[in-house]
C-alpha atoms as a PDB file:
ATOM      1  CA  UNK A   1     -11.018   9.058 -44.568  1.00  0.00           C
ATOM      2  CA  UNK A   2     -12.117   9.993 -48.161  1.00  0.00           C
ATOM      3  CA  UNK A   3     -10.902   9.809 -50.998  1.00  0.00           C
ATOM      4  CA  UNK A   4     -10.303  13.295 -53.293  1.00  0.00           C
ATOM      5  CA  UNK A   5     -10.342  13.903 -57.186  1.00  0.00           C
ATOM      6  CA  UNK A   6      -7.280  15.567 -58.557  1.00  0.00           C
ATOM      7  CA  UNK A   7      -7.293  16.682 -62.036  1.00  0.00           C
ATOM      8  CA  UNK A   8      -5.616  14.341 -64.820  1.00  0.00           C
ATOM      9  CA  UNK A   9      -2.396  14.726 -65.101  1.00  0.00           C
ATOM     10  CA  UNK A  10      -1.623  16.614 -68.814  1.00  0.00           C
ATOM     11  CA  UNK A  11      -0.781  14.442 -71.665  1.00  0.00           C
ATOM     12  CA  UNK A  12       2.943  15.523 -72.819  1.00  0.00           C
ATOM     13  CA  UNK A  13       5.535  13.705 -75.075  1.00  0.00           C
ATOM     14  CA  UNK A  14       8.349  12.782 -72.867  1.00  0.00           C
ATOM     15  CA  UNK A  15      11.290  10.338 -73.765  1.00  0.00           C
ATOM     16  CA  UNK A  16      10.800   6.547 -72.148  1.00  0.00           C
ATOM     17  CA  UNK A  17      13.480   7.389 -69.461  1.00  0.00           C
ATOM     18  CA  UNK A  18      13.239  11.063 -67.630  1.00  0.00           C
ATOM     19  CA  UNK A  19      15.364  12.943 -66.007  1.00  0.00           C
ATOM     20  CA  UNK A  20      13.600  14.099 -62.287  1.00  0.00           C
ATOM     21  CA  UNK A  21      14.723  16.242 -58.960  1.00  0.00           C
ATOM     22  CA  UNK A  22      14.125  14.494 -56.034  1.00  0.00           C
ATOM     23  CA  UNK A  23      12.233  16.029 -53.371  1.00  0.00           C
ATOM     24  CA  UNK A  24      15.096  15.775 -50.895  1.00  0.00           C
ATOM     25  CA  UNK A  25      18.638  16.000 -52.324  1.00  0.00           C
ATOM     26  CA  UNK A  26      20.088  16.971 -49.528  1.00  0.00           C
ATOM     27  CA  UNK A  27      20.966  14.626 -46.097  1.00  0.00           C
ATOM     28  CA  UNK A  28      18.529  11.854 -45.661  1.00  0.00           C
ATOM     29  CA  UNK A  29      16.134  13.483 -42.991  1.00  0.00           C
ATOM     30  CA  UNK A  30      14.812  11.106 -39.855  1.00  0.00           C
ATOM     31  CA  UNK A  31      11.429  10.458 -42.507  1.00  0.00           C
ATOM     32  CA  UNK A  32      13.701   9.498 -45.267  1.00  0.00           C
ATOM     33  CA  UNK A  33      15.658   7.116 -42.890  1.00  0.00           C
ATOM     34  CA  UNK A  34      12.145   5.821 -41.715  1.00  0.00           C
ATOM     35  CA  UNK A  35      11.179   4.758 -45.126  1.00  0.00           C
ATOM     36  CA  UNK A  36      15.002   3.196 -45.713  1.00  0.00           C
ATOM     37  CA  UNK A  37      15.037   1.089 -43.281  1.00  0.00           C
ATOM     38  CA  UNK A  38      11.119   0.247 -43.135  1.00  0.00           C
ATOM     39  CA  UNK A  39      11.208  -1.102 -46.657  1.00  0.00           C
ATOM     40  CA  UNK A  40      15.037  -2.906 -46.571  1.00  0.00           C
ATOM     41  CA  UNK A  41      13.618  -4.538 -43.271  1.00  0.00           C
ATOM     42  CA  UNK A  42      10.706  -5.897 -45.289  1.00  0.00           C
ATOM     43  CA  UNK A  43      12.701  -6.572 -48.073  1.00  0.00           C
ATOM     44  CA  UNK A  44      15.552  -8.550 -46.053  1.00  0.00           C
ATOM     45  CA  UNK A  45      12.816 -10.738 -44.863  1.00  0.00           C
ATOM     46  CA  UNK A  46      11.053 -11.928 -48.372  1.00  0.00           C
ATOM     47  CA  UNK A  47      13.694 -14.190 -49.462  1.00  0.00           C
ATOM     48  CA  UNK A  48      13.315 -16.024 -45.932  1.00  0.00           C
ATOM     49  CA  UNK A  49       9.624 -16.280 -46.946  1.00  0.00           C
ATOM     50  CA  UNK A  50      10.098 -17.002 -50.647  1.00  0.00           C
ATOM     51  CA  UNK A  51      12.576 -20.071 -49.132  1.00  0.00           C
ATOM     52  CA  UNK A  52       9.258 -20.935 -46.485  1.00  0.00           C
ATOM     53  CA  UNK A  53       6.610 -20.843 -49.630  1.00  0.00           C
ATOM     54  CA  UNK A  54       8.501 -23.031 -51.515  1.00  0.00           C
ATOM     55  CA  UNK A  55       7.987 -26.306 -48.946  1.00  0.00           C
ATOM     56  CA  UNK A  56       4.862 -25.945 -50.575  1.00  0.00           C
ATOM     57  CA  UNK A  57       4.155 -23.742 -53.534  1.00  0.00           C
ATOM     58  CA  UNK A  58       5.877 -23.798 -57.099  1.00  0.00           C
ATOM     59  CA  UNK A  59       7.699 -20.758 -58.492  1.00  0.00           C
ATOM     60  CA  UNK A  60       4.794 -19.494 -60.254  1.00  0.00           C
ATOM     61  CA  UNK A  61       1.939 -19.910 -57.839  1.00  0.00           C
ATOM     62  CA  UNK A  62       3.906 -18.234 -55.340  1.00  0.00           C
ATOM     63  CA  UNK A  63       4.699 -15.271 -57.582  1.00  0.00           C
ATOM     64  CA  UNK A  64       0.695 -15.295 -58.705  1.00  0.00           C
ATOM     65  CA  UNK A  65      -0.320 -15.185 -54.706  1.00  0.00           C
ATOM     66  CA  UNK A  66       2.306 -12.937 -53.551  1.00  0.00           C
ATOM     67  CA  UNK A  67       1.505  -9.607 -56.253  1.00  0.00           C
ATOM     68  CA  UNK A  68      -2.076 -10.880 -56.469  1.00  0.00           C
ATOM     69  CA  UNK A  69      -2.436 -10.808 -52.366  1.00  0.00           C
ATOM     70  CA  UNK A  70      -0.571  -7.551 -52.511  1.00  0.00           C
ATOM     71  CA  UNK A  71      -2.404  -5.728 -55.103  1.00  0.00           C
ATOM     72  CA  UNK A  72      -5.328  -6.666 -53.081  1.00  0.00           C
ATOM     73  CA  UNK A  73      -4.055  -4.266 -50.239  1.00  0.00           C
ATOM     74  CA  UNK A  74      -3.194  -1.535 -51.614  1.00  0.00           C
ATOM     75  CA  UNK A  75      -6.391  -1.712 -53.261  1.00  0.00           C
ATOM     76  CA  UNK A  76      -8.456  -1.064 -49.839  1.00  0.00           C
ATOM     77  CA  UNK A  77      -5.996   1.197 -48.661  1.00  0.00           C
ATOM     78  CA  UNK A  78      -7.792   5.029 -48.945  1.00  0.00           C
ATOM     79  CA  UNK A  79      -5.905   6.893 -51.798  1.00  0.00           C
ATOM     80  CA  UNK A  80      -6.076   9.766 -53.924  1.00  0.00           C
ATOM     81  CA  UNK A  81      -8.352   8.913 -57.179  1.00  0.00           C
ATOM     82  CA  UNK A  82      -5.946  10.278 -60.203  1.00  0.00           C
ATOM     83  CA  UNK A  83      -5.564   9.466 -63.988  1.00  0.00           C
ATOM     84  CA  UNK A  84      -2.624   8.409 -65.416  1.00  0.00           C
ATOM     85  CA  UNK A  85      -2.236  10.384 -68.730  1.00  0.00           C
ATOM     86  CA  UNK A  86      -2.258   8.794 -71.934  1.00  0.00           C
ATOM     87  CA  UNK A  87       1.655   9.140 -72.706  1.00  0.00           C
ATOM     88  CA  UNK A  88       2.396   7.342 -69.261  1.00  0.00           C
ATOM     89  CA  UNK A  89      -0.086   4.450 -69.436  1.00  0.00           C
ATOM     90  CA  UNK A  90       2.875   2.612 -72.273  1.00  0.00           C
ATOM     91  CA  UNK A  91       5.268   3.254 -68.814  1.00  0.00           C
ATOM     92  CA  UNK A  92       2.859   2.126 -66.475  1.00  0.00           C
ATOM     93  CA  UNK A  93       2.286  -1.533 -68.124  1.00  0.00           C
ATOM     94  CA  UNK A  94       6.559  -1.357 -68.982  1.00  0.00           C
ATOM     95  CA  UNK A  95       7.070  -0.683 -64.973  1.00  0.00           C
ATOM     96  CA  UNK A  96       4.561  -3.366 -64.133  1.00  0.00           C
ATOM     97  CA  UNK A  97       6.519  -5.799 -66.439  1.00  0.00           C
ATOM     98  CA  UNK A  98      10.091  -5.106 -65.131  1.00  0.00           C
ATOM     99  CA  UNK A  99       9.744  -4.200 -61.372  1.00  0.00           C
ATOM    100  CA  UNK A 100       7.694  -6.786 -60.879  1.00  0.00           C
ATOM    101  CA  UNK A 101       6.370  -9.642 -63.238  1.00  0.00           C
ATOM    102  CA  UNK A 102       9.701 -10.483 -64.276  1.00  0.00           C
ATOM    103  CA  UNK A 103      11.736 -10.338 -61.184  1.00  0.00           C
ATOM    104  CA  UNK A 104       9.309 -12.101 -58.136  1.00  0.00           C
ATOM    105  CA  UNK A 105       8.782 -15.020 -61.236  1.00  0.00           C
ATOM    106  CA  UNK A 106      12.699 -14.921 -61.302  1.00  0.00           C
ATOM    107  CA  UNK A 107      13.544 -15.405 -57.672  1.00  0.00           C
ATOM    108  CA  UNK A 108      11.297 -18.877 -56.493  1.00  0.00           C
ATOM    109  CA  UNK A 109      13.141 -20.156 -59.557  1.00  0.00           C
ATOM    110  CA  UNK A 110      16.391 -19.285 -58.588  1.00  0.00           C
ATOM    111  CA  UNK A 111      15.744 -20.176 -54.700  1.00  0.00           C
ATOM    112  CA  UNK A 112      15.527 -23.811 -56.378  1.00  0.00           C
ATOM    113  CA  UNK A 113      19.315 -23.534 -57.033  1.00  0.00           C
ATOM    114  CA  UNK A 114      20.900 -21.242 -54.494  1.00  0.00           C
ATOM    115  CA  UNK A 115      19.786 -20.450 -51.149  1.00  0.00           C
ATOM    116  CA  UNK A 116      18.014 -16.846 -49.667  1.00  0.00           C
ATOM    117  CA  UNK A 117      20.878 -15.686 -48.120  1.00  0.00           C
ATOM    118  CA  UNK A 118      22.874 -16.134 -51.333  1.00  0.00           C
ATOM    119  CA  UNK A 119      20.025 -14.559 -53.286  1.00  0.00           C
ATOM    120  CA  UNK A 120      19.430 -11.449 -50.954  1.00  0.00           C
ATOM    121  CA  UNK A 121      23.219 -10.819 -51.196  1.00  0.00           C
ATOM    122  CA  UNK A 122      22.857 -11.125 -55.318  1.00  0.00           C
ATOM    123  CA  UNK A 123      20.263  -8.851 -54.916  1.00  0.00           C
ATOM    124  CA  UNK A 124      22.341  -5.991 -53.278  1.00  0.00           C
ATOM    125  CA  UNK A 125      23.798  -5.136 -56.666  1.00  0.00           C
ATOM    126  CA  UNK A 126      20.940  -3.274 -57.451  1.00  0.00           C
ATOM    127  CA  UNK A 127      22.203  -0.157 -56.712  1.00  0.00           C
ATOM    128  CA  UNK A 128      25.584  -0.580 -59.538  1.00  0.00           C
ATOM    129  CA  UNK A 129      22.491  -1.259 -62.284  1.00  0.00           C
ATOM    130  CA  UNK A 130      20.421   1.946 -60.958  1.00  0.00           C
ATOM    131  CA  UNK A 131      23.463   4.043 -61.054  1.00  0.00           C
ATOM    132  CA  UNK A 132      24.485   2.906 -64.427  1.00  0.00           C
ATOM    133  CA  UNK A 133      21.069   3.163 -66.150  1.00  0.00           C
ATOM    134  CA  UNK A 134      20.966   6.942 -64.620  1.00  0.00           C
ATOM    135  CA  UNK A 135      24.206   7.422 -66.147  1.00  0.00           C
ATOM    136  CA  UNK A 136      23.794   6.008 -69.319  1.00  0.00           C
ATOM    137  CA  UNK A 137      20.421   7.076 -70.165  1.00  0.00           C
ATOM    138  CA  UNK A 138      19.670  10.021 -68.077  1.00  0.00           C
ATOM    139  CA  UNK A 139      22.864  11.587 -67.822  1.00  0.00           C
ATOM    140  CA  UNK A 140      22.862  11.290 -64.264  1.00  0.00           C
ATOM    141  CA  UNK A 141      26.453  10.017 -63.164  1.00  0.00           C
ATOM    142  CA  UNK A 142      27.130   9.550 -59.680  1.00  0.00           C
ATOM    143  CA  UNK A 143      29.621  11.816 -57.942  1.00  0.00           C
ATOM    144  CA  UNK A 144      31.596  12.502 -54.569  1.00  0.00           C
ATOM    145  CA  UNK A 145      29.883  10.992 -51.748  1.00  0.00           C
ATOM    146  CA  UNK A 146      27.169   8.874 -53.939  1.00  0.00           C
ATOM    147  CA  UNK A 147      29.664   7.058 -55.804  1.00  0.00           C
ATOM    148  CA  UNK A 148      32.026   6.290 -52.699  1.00  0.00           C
ATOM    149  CA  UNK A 149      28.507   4.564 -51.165  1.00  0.00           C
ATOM    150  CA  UNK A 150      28.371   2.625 -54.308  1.00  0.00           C
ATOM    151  CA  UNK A 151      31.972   1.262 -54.533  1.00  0.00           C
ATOM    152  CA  UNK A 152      32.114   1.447 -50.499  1.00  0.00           C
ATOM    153  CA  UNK A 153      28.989  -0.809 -50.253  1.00  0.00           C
ATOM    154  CA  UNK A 154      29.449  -2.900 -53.408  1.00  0.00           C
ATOM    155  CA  UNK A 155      32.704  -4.074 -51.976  1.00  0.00           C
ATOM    156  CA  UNK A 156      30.616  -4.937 -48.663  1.00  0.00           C
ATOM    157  CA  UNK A 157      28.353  -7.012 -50.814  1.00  0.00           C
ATOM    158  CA  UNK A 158      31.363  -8.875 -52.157  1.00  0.00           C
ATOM    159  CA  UNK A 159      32.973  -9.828 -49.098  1.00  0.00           C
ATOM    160  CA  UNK A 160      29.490 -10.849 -47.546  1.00  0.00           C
ATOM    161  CA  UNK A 161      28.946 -13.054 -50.434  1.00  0.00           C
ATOM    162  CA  UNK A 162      32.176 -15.052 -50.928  1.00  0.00           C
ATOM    163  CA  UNK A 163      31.439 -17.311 -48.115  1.00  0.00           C
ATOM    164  CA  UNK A 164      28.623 -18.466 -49.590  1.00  0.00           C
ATOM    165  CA  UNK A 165      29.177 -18.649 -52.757  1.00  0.00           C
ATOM    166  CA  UNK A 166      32.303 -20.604 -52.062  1.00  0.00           C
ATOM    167  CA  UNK A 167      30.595 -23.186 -50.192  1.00  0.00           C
ATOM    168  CA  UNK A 168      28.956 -24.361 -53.073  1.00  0.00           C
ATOM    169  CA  UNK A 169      25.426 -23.515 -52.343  1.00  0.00           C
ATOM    170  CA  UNK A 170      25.228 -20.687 -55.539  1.00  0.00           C
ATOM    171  CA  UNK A 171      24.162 -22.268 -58.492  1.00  0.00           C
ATOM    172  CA  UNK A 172      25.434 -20.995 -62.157  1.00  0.00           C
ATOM    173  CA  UNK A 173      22.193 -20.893 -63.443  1.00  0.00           C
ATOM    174  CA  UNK A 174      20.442 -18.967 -60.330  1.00  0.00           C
ATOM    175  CA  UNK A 175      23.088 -16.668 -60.112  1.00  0.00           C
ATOM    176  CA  UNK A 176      21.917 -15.943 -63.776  1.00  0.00           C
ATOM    177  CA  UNK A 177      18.395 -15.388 -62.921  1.00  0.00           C
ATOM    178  CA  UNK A 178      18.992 -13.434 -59.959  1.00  0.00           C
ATOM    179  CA  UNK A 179      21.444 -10.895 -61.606  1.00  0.00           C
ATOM    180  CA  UNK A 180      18.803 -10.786 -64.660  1.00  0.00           C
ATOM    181  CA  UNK A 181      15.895  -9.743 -62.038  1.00  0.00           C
ATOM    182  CA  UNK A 182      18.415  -7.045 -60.633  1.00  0.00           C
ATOM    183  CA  UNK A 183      19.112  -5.659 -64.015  1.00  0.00           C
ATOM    184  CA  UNK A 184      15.530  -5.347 -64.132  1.00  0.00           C
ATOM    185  CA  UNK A 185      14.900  -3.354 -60.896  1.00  0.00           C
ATOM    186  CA  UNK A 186      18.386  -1.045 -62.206  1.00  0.00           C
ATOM    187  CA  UNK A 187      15.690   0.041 -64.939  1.00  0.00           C
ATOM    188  CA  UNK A 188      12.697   0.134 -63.411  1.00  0.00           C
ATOM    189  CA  UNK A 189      13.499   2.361 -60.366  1.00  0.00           C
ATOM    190  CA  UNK A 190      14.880   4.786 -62.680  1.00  0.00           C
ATOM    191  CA  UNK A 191      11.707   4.670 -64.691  1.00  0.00           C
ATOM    192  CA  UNK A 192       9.407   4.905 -61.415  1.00  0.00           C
ATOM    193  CA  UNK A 193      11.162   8.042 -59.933  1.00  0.00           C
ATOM    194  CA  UNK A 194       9.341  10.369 -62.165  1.00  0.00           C
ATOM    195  CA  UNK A 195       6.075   9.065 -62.232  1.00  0.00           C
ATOM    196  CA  UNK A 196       5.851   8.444 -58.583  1.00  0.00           C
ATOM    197  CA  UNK A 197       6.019  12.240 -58.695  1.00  0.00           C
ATOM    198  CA  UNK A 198       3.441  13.032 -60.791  1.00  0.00           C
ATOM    199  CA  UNK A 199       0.751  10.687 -59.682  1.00  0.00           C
ATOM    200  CA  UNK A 200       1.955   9.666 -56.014  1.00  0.00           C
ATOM    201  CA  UNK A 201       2.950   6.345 -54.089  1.00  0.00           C
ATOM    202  CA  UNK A 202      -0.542   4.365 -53.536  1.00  0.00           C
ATOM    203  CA  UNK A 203      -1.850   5.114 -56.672  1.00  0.00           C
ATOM    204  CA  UNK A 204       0.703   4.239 -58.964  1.00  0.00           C
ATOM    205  CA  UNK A 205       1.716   0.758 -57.309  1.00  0.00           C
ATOM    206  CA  UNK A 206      -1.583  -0.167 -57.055  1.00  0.00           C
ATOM    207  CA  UNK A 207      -2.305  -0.047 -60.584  1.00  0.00           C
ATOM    208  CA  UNK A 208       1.292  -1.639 -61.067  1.00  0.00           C
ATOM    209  CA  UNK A 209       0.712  -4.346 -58.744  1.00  0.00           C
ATOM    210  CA  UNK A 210      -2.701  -5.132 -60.238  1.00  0.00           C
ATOM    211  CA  UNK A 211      -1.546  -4.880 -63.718  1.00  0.00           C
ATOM    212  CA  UNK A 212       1.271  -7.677 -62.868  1.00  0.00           C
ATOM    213  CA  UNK A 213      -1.079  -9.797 -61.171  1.00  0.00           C
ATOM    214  CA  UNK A 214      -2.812 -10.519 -64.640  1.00  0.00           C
ATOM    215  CA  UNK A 215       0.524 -11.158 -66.343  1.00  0.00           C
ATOM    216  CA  UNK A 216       1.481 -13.448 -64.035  1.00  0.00           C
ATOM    217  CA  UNK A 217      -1.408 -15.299 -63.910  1.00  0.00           C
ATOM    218  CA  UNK A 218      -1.178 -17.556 -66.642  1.00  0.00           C
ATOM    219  CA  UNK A 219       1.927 -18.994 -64.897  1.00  0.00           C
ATOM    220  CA  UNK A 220       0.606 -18.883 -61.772  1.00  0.00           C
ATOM    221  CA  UNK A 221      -2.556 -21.203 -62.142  1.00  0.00           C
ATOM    222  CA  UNK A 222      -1.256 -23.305 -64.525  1.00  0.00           C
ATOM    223  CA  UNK A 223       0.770 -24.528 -61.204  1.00  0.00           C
ATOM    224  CA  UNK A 224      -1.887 -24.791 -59.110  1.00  0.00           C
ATOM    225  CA  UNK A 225      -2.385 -28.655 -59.540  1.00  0.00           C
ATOM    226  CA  UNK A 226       1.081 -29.059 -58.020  1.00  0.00           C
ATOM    227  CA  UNK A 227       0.656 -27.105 -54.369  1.00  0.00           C
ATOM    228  CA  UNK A 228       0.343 -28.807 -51.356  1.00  0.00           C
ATOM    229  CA  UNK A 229      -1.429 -25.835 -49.492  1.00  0.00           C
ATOM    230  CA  UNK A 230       0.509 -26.115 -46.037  1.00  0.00           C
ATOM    231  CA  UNK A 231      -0.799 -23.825 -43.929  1.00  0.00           C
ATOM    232  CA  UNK A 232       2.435 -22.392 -43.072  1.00  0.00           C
ATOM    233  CA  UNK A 233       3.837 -22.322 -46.226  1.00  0.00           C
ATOM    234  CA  UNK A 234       0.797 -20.071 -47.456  1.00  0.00           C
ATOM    235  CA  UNK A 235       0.758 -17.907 -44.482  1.00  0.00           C
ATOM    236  CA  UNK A 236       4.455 -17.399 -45.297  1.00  0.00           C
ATOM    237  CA  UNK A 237       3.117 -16.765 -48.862  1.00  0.00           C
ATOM    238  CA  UNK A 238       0.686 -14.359 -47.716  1.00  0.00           C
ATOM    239  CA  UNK A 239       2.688 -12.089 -45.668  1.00  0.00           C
ATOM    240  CA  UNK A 240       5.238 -11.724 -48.239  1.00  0.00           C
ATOM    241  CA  UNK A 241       2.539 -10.366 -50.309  1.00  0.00           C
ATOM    242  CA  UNK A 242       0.567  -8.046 -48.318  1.00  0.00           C
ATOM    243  CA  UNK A 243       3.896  -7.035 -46.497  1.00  0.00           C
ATOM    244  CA  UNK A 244       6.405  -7.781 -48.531  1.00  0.00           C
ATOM    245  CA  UNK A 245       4.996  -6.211 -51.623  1.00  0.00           C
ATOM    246  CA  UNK A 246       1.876  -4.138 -51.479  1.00  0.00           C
ATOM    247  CA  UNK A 247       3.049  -2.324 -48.667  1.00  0.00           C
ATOM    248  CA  UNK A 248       7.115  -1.748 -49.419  1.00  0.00           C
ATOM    249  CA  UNK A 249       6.181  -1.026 -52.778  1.00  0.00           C
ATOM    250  CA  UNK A 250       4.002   1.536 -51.927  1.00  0.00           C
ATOM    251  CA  UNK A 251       7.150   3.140 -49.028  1.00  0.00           C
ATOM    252  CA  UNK A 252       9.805   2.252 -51.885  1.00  0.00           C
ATOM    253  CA  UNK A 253       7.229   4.356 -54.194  1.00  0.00           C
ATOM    254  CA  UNK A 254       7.532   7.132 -52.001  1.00  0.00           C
ATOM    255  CA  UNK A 255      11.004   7.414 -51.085  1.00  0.00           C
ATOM    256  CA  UNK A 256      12.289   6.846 -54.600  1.00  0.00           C
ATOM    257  CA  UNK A 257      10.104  10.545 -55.005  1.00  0.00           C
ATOM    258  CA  UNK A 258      11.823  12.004 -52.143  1.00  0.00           C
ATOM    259  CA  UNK A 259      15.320  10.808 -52.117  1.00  0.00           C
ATOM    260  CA  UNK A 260      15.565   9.948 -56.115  1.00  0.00           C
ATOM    261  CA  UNK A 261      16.376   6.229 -57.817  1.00  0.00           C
ATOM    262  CA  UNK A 262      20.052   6.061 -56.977  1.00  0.00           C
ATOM    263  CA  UNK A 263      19.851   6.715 -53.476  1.00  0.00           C
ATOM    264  CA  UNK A 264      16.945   5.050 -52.636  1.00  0.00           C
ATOM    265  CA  UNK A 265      18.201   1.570 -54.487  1.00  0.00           C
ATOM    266  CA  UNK A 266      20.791   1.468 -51.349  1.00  0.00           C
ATOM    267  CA  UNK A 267      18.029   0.130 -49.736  1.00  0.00           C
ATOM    268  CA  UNK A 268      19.310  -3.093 -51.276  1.00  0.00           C
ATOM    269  CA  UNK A 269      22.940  -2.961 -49.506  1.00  0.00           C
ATOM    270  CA  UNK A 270      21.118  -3.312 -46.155  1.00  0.00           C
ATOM    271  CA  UNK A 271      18.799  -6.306 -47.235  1.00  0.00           C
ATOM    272  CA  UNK A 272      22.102  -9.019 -47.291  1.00  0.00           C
ATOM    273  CA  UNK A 273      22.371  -7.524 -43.742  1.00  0.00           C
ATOM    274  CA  UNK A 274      18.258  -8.401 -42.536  1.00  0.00           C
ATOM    275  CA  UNK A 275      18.969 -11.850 -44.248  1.00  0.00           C
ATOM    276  CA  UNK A 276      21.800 -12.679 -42.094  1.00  0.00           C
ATOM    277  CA  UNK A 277      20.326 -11.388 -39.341  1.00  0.00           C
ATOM    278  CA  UNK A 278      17.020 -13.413 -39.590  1.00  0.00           C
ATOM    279  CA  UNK A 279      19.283 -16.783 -40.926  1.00  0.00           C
ATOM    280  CA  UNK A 280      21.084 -16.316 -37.346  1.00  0.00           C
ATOM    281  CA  UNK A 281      17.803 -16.320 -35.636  1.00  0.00           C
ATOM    282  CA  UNK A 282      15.507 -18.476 -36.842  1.00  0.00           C
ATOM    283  CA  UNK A 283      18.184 -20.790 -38.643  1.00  0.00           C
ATOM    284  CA  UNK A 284      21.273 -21.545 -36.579  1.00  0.00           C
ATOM    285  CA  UNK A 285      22.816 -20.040 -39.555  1.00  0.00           C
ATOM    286  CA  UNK A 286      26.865 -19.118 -38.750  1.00  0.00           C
ATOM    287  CA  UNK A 287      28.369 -15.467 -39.898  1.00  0.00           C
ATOM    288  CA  UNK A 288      31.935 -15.481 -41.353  1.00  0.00           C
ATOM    289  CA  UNK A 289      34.196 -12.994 -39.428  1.00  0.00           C
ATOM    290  CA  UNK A 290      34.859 -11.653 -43.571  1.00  0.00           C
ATOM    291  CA  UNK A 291      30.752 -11.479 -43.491  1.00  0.00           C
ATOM    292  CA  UNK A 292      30.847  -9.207 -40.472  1.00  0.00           C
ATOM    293  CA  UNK A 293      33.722  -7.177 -42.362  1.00  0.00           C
ATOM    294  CA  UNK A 294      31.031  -6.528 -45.087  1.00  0.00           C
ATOM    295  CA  UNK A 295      28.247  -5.797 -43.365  1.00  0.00           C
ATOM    296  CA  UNK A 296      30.594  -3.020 -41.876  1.00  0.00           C
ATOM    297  CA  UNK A 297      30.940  -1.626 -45.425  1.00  0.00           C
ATOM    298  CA  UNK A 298      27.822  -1.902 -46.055  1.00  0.00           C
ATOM    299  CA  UNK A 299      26.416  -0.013 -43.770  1.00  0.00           C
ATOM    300  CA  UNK A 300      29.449   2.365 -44.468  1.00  0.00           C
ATOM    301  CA  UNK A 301      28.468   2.632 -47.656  1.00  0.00           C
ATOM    302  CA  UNK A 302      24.306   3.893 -46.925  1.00  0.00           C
ATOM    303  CA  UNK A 303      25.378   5.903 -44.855  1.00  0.00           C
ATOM    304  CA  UNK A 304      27.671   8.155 -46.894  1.00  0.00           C
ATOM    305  CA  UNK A 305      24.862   7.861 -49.821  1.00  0.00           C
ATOM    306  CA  UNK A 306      22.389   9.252 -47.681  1.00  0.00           C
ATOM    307  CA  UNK A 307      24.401  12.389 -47.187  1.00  0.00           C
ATOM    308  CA  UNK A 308      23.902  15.873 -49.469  1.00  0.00           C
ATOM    309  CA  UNK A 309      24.592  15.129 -53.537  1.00  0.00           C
ATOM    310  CA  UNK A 310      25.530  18.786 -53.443  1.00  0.00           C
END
């Protein structure tokens, strides 16, 4: 398969944040629901291989190898050659800085204080930030069934985290960085929405990815010296980069274009659900009946965002 040109998009003044119409704004459609649960499955399972990586790797080597590893396949993967206009390259590098360099150095940290199941179910409040950043600076505010998925799922979230939290295994200060690398994805998926539009999936998260890879670099080798490099532990690390990031960013870059930034952040009220799931199976990990109650919810809760917005 080759490769065609398409013509630049034009240069225009636009504001930082953009409004944009998703492609679909109607009920998810069976493609929609493929991309959902294709990226929330992938998703669910990083924080399992974060927790793997770090028997070996420190914070920032992993976070170096895993955007580095999955810049690397996106960039073989055939793709449309485009140009990213001059008054989106300022978004491009802010996008590369806040969906990704600041959040995947943010997690290994925090895994060193709280666990991966507590830190997937942290990481369902994504969808509270997106909303609020669309309402606040787009003057998008969630209505009807939208905003019943948000406070149906959000309470999900709440009752599958209590268990762990209360067992002690959350730590203040990665609770912190966890909600911090949420905030971050709140903005960024809002800012992505509109560009993924205008210069499509592959493209634009490959340049993202590979931009990231050289800001996290610095931190990255300077903890080389201290790795171990088990080969499960960089297998682990490996997957979770070419899987885990090159390829859901680029099915998270397309259905935030078809479904819009709100809806498609619900992927995160599934991902406390995969990270169960996989702590069940490949942990001996136990499920509070109030867990199960939230799950419920959150499921509940995707299911009446994915219907119509009007």
């Amino acid at each position: 398969m080759t490769s065609h040109t398409e013509p630049a998009v034009p240069a225009v003044q636009r504001k930082l944040f953009e409004q944009s119409a998703a492609a679909n704004d109607g009920s998810f459609t069976p493609q929609d629901w493929g991309l959902f649960v294709s990226v929330a499955l992938i998703w669910g399972a990083s924080f399992l291989f974060i927790d793997i990586g770090l028997d070996a790797f420190p914070p920032g080597l992993i976070t170096f190898l895993r955007i580095g590893s999955g810049a690397l396949a996106l960039l073989v993967l055939p793709k449309p050659t485009v140009t990213i206009a001059a008054d989106d390259r300022a978004r491009l590098v802010l996008l590369s800085v806040i969906w990704v360099a600041i959040p995947f150095t943010l997690f290994p940290i925090a895994e060193q204080y709280i666990n991966s199941s507590v830190t997937g179910l942290l990481n369902g409040a994504t969808p509270i930030f997106a909303a609020s950043v669309a309402a606040v600076l787009l003057r998008q505010r969630a209505r009807g069934p939208l905003l019943a998925g948000i406070v149906v799922g959000f309470v999900g979230i709440s009752l599958i985290s209590l268990p762990s939290i209360g067992d002690g295994a959350s730590g203040a200060r990665g609770v912190v960085l966890v909600l911090a690398a949420t905030v971050c994805y709140g903005f960024a998926i809002n800012l992505a929405a509109p560009m993924q539009q205008r210069y499509g999936s592959l493209p634009l998260m490959t340049r993202m990815l590979a931009l990231a890879t050289v800001w996290t670099a610095p931190y990255g080798l300077w903890e080389i010296g201290d790795a171990s490099w088990e080969v499960g532990p960089f297998v682990a690390v490996l997957v979770l980069g070419v899987f885990g990031t090159g390829v859901a960013f680029a099915i998270m870059g397309a259905l935030v274009g078809r479904v819009g930034s709100t809806r498609a952040s619900f992927i995160t009220y599934l991902i406390p659900v995969v990270s169960l799931a996989l702590g069940i199976a490949f942990r001996g990990d136990t499920v509070a009946p109030l867990a199960v109650a939230g799950i419920v919810l959150v499921i509940g809760g995707a299911l009446l965002a994915s219907r119509a917005r009007r």
